[in-house]
Structure formats: C-alpha cells, structure tokens
C-alpha atoms as a PDB file:
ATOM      1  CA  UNK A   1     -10.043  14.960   8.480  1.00  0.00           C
ATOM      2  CA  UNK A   2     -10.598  11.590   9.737  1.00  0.00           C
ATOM      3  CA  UNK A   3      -7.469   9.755  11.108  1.00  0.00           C
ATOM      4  CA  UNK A   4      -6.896   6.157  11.901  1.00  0.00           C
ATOM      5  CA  UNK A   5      -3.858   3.852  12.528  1.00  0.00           C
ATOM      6  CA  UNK A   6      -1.682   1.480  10.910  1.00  0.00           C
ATOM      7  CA  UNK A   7      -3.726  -1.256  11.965  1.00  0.00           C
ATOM      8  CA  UNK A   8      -7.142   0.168  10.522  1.00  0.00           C
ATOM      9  CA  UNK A   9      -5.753   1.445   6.763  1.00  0.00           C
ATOM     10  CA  UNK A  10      -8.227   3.583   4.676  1.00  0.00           C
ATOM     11  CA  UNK A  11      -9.418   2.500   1.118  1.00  0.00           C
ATOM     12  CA  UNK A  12      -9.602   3.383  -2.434  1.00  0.00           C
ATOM     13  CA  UNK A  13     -11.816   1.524  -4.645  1.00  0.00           C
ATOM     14  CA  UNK A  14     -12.563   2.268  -8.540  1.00  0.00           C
ATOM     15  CA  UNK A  15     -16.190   2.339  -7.645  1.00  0.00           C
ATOM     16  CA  UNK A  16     -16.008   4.103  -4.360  1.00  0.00           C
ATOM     17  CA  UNK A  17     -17.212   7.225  -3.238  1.00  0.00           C
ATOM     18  CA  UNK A  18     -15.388  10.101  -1.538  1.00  0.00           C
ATOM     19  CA  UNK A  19     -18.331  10.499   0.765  1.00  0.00           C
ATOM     20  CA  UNK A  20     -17.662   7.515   2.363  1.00  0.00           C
ATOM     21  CA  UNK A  21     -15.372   6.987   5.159  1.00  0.00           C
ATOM     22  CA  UNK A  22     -12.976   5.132   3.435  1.00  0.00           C
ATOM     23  CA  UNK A  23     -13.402   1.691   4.867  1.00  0.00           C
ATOM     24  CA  UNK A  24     -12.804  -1.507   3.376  1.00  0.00           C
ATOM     25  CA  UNK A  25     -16.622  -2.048   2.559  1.00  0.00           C
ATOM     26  CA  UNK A  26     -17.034   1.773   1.785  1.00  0.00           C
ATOM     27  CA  UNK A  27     -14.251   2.721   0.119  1.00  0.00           C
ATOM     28  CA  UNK A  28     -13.238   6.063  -1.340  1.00  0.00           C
ATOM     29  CA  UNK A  29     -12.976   6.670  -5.305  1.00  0.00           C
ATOM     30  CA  UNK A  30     -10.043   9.469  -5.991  1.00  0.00           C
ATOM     31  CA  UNK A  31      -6.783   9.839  -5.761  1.00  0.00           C
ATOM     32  CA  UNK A  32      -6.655  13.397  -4.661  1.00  0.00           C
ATOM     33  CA  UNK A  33      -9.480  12.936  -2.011  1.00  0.00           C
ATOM     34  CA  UNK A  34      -7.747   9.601  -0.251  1.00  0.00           C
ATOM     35  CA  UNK A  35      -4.201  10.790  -0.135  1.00  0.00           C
ATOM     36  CA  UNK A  36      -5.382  14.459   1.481  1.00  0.00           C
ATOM     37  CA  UNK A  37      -6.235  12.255   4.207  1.00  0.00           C
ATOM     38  CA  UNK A  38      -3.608  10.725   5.643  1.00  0.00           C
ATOM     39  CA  UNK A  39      -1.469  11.170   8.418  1.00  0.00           C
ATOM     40  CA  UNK A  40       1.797   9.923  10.072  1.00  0.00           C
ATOM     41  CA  UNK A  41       1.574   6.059  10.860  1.00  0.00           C
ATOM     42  CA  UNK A  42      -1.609   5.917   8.685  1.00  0.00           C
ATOM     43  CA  UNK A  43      -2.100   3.440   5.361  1.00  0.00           C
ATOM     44  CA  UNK A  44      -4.290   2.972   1.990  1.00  0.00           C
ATOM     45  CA  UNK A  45      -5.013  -0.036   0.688  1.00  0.00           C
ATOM     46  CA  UNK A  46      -5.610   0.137  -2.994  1.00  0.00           C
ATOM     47  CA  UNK A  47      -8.168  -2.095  -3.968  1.00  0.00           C
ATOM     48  CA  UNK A  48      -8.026  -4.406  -7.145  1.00  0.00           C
ATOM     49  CA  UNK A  49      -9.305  -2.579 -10.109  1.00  0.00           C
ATOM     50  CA  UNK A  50      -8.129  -0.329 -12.938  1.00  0.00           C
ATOM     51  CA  UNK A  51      -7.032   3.474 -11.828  1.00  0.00           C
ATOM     52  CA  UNK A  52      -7.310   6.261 -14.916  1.00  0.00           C
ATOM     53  CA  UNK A  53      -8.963   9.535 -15.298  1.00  0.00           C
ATOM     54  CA  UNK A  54     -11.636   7.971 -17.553  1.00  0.00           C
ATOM     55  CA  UNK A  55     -13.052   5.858 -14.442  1.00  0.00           C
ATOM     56  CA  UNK A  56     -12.419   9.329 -12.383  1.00  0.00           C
ATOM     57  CA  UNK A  57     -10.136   8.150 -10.188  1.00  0.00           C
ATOM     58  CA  UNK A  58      -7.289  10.330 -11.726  1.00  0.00           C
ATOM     59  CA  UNK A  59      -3.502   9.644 -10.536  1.00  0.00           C
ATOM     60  CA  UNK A  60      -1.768   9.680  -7.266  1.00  0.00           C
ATOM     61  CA  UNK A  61      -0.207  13.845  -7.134  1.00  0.00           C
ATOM     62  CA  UNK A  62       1.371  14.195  -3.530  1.00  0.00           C
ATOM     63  CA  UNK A  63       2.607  17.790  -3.490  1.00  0.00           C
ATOM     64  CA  UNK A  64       3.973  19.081   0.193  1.00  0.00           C
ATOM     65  CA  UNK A  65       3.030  22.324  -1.005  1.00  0.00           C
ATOM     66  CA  UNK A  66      -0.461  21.668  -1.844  1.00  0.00           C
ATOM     67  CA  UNK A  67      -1.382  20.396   1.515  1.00  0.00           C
ATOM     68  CA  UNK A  68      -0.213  16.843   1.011  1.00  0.00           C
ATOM     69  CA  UNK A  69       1.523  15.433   4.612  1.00  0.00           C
ATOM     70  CA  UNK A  70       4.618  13.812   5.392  1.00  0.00           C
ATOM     71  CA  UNK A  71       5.200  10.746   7.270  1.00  0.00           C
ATOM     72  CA  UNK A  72       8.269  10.423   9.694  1.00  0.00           C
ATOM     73  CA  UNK A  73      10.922   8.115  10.429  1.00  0.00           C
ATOM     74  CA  UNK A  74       8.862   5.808  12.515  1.00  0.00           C
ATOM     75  CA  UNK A  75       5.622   6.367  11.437  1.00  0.00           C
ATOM     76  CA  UNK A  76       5.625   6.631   7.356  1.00  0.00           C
ATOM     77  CA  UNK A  77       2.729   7.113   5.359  1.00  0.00           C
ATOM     78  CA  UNK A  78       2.225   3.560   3.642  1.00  0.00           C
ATOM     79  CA  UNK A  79       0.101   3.250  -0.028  1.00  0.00           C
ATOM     80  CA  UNK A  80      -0.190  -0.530  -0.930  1.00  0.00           C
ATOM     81  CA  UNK A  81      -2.308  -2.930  -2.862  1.00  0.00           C
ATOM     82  CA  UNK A  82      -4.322  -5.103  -1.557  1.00  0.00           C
ATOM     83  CA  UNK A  83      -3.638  -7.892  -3.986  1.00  0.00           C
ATOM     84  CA  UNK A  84      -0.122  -6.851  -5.600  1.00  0.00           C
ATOM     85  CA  UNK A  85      -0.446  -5.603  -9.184  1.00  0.00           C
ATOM     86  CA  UNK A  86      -4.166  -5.758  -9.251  1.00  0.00           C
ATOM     87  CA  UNK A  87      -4.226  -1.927  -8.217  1.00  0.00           C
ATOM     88  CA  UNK A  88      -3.537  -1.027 -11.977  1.00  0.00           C
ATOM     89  CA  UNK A  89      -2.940   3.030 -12.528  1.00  0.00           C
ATOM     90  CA  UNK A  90      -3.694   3.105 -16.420  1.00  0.00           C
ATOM     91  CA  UNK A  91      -1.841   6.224 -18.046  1.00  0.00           C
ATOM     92  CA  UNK A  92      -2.947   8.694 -20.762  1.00  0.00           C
ATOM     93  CA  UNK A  93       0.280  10.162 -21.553  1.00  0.00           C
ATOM     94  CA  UNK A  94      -1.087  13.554 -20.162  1.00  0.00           C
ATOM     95  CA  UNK A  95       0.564  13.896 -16.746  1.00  0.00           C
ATOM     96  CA  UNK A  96       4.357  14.123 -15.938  1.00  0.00           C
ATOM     97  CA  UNK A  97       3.903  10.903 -14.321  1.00  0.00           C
ATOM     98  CA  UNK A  98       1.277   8.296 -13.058  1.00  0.00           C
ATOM     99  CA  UNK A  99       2.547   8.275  -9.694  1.00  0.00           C
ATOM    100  CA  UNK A 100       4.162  11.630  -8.872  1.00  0.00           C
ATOM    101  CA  UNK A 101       6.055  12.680  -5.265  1.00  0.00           C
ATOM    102  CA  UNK A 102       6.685  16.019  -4.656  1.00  0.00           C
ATOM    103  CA  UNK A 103       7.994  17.952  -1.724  1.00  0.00           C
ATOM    104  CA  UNK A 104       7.401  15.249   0.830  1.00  0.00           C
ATOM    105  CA  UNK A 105       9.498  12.643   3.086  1.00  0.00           C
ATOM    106  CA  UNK A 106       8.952   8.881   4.473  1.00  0.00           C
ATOM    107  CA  UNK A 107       6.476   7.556   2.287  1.00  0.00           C
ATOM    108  CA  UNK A 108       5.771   3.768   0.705  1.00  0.00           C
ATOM    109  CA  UNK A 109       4.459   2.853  -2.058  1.00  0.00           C
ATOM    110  CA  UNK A 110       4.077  -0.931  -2.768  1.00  0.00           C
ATOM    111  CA  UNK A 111       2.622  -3.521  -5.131  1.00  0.00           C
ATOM    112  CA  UNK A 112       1.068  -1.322  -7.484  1.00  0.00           C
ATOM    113  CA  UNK A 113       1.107  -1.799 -11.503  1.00  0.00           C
ATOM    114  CA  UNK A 114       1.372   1.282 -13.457  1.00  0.00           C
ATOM    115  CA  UNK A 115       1.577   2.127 -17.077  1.00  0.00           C
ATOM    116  CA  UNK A 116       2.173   4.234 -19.464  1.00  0.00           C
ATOM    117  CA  UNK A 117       0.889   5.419 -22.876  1.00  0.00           C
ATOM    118  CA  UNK A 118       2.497   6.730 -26.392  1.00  0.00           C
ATOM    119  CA  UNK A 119       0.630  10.931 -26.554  1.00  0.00           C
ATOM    120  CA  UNK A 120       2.274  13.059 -28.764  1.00  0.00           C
ATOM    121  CA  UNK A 121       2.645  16.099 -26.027  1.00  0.00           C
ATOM    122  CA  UNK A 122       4.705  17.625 -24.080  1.00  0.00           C
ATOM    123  CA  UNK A 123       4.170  16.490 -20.585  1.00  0.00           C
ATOM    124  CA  UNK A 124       6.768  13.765 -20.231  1.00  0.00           C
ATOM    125  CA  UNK A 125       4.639  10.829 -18.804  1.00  0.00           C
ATOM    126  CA  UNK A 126       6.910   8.910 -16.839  1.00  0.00           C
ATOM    127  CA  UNK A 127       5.740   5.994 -15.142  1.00  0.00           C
ATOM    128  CA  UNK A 128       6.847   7.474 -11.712  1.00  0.00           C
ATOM    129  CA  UNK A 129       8.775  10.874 -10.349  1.00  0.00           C
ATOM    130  CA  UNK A 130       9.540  11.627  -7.181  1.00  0.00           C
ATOM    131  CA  UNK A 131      10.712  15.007  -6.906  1.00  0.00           C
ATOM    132  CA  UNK A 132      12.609  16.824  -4.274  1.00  0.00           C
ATOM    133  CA  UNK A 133      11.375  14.432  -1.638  1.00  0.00           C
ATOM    134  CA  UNK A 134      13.046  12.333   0.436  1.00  0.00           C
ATOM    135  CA  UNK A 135      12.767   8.701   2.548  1.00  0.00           C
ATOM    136  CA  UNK A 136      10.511   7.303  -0.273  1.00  0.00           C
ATOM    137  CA  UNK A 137      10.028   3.886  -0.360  1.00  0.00           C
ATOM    138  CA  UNK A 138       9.297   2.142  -3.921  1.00  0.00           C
ATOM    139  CA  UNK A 139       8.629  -1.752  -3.322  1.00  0.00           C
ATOM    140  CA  UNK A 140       7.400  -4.452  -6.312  1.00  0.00           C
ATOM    141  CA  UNK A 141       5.673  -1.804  -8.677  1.00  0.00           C
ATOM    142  CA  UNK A 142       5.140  -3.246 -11.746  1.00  0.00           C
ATOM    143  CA  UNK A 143       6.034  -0.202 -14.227  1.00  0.00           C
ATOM    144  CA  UNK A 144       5.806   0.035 -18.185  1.00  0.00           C
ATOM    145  CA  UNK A 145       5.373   1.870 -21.300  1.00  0.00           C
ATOM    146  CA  UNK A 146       7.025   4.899 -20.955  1.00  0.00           C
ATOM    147  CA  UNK A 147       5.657   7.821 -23.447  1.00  0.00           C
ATOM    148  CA  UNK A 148       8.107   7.119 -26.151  1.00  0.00           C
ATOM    149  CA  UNK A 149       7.087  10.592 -27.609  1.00  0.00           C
ATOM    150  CA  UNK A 150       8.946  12.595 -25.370  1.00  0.00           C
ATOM    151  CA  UNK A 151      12.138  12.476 -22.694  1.00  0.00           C
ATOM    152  CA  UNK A 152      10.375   9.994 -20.216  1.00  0.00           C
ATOM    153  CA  UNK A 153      11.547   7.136 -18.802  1.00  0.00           C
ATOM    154  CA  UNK A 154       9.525   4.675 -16.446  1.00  0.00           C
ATOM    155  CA  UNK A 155      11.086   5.641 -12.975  1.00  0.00           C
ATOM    156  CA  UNK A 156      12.425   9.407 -12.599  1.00  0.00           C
ATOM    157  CA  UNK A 157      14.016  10.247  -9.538  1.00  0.00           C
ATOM    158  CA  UNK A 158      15.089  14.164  -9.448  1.00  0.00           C
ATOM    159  CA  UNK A 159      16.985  15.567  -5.990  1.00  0.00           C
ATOM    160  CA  UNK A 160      15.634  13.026  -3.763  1.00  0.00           C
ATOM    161  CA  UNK A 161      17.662  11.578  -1.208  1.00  0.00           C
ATOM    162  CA  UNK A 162      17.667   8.388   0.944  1.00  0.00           C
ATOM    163  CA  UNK A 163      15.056   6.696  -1.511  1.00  0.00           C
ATOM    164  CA  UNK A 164      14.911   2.974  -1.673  1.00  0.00           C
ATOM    165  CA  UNK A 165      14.238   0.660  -4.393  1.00  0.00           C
ATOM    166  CA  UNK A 166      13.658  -2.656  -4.481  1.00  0.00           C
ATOM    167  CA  UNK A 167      11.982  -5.758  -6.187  1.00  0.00           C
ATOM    168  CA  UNK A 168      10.680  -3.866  -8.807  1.00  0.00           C
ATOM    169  CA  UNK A 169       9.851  -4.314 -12.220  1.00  0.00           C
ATOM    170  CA  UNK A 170      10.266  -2.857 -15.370  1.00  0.00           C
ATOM    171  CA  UNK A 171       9.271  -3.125 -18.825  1.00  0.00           C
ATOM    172  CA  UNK A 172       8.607  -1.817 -22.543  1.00  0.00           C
ATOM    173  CA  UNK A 173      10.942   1.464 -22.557  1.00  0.00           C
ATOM    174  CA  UNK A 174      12.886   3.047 -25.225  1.00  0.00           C
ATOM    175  CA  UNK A 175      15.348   4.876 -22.753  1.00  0.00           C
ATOM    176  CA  UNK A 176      15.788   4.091 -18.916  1.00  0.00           C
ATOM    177  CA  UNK A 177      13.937   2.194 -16.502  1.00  0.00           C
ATOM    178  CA  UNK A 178      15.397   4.440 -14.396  1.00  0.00           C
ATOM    179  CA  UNK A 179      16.670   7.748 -14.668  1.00  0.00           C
ATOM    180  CA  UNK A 180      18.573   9.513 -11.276  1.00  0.00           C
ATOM    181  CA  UNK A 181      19.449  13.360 -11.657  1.00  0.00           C
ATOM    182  CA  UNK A 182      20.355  15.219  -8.334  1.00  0.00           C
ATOM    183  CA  UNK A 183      19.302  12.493  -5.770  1.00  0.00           C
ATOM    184  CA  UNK A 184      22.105  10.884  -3.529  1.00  0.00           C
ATOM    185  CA  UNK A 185      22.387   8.257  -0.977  1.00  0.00           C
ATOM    186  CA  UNK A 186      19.534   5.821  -2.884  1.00  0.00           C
ATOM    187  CA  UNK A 187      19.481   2.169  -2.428  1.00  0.00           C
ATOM    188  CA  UNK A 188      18.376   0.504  -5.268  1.00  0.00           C
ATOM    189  CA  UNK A 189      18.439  -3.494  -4.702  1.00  0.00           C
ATOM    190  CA  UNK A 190      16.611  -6.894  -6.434  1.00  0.00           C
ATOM    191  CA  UNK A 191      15.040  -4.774  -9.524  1.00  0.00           C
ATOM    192  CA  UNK A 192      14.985  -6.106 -13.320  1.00  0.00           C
ATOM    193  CA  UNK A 193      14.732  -4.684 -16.320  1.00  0.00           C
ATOM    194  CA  UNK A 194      13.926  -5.501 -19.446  1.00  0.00           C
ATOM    195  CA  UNK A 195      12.868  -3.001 -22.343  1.00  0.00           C
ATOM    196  CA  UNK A 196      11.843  -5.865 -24.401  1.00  0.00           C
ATOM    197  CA  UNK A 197      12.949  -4.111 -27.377  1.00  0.00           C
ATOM    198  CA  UNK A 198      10.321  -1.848 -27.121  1.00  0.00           C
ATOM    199  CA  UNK A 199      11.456   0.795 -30.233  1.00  0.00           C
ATOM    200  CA  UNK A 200      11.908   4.674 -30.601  1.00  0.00           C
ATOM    201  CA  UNK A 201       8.890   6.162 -32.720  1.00  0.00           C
ATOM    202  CA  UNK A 202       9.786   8.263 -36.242  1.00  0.00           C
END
C-alpha cells in the first residue's frame, strides 16, 4: 500500500479514480479504497463535492476487523475537508450510519457535512457511530436529518472511550443530537444543537 506523511495527505475526490495515487491532482474516488490506505501519522483530504452511493463513492466504514488501521497517540490517522463542509456525505437511509467507526483508536475526523435521509427500514441511519473504538476525534461536522423512521439519532457513540467532541453542529432531529450508551471519559465541548422542530413521522 502506498504510505506518505502528515505533510503529503492523500485525496478523495467525487470524480477520482482508485487507480490513481491519490494525490491532490489525481485523487482517489471511494471511501473503502482511500481509508484501506492509511497509516499512522498519515491524512485524507476530502475534496469539495457531494459523497453518496449514487456518485459511487459510498460512505466512510472503518472496521479494525476488516483490515482498517489504527492511528496512535502521536501519530493519529487524520480525515479532513479541504474546504470545511464542502465534503458533503449525502445519506440514503440504508446504512447504520454515514460515517461509521468500528474497532479502531486515535482517529480525526474534521469539517465534514453529513446528512441524513427519512427510509422506512430497519438499518438505523444515524448521522455518525463510532463503535467500540476509542481516541476518536469529531471536530466541526456539520450533521443532520436523522432517519426519523427508526431509533437513530445524528451522533451515536456506543462503548467508546476517551472520544472528543467539539465545535460541532447539529440539526433537524426528532430525538438526540447525541446519543452516549457504554462510552466513558468523553469530552464533549463548544457543540450546538438545534432540532429545529424537525417532527416525528405517523
């Protein structure tokens, strides 16, 4: 895999290709291709654009168990946008979440804008879950519209410790911005909320 360093960040473009290198002029094009990639002490950049499974991008899955790495205390794996809240991940209401964490440690996610969408199914759709992981970094995401179909809510955090929050945003949802089951020693700091009044569906 190739490897660079914090000073030389990889890419992710809506119309790259994952047969490029991942460089700022040849960027790559899917989630589960760019974030196989990286290494301790290395970065994406997320270019402006819209994110969804219709443009083939899909969403950003980091599973430990599925060969996804770990960052470390001084060297974390870093995800950010280029131009805050122009990276836009564009739910379907098909996933568990748009932005999922699972089974890793010390990684940062920051400036993205992610949303969600009303499906009537089963998979939960929240805006973001982070999942037995620990050390995550969330920082100015932009999150709305929860699936108001099911039990979602825009930020799920399930037995995840030492996760920090801060400066995000939150809006449209008809239960929590966000929801903390099983996860200790979180600092969560300079975040608003406002559901907006977004209602419950019949």
């Amino acid at each position: 895999a190739p490897t660079n360093s914090a000073e030389e960040p990889f890419f992710i473009a809506p119309g790259g290709s994952d047969s490029d290198p991942g460089t700022a002029d040849r960027p790559w094009k899917s989630w589960e291709h760019a974030l196989k990639q990286l290494h301790p002490g290395e970065s994406l950049v997320v270019k402006d654009g819209t994110y969804s499974a219709a443009t083939g991008a899909g969403f950003p899955y980091i599973n430990g168990k599925l060969g996804y790495k770990s960052g470390t205390a001084e060297q974390p794996i870093t995800v950010r946008a280029e131009n805050e809240r122009r990276a836009f991940i564009d739910g379907d209401g098909t996933a568990a979440g748009k932005l999922r964490v699972y089974h890793v440690s010390h990684w940062v996610f920051q400036g993205l804008r992610i949303k969600g969408k009303d499906l009537n199914v089963s998979a939960g759709d929240n805006g973001v879950q982070i999942y037995q992981s620990n050390f995550v970094t969330l920082r100015r995401l932009l999150v709305t519209h929860n699936n108001r179909y099911t039990n979602s809510h825009l930020m799920t955090l399930v037995e995840s410790n030492n996760l920090l929050v801060e400066e995000c945003e939150f809006y449209d949802f008809h239960r929590h911005a966000i929801d903390v089951s099983g996860s200790n020693h979180g600092i969560y700091r300079r975040n608003y909320a406002n559901s907006r009044g977004y209602a419950d569906l019949p």
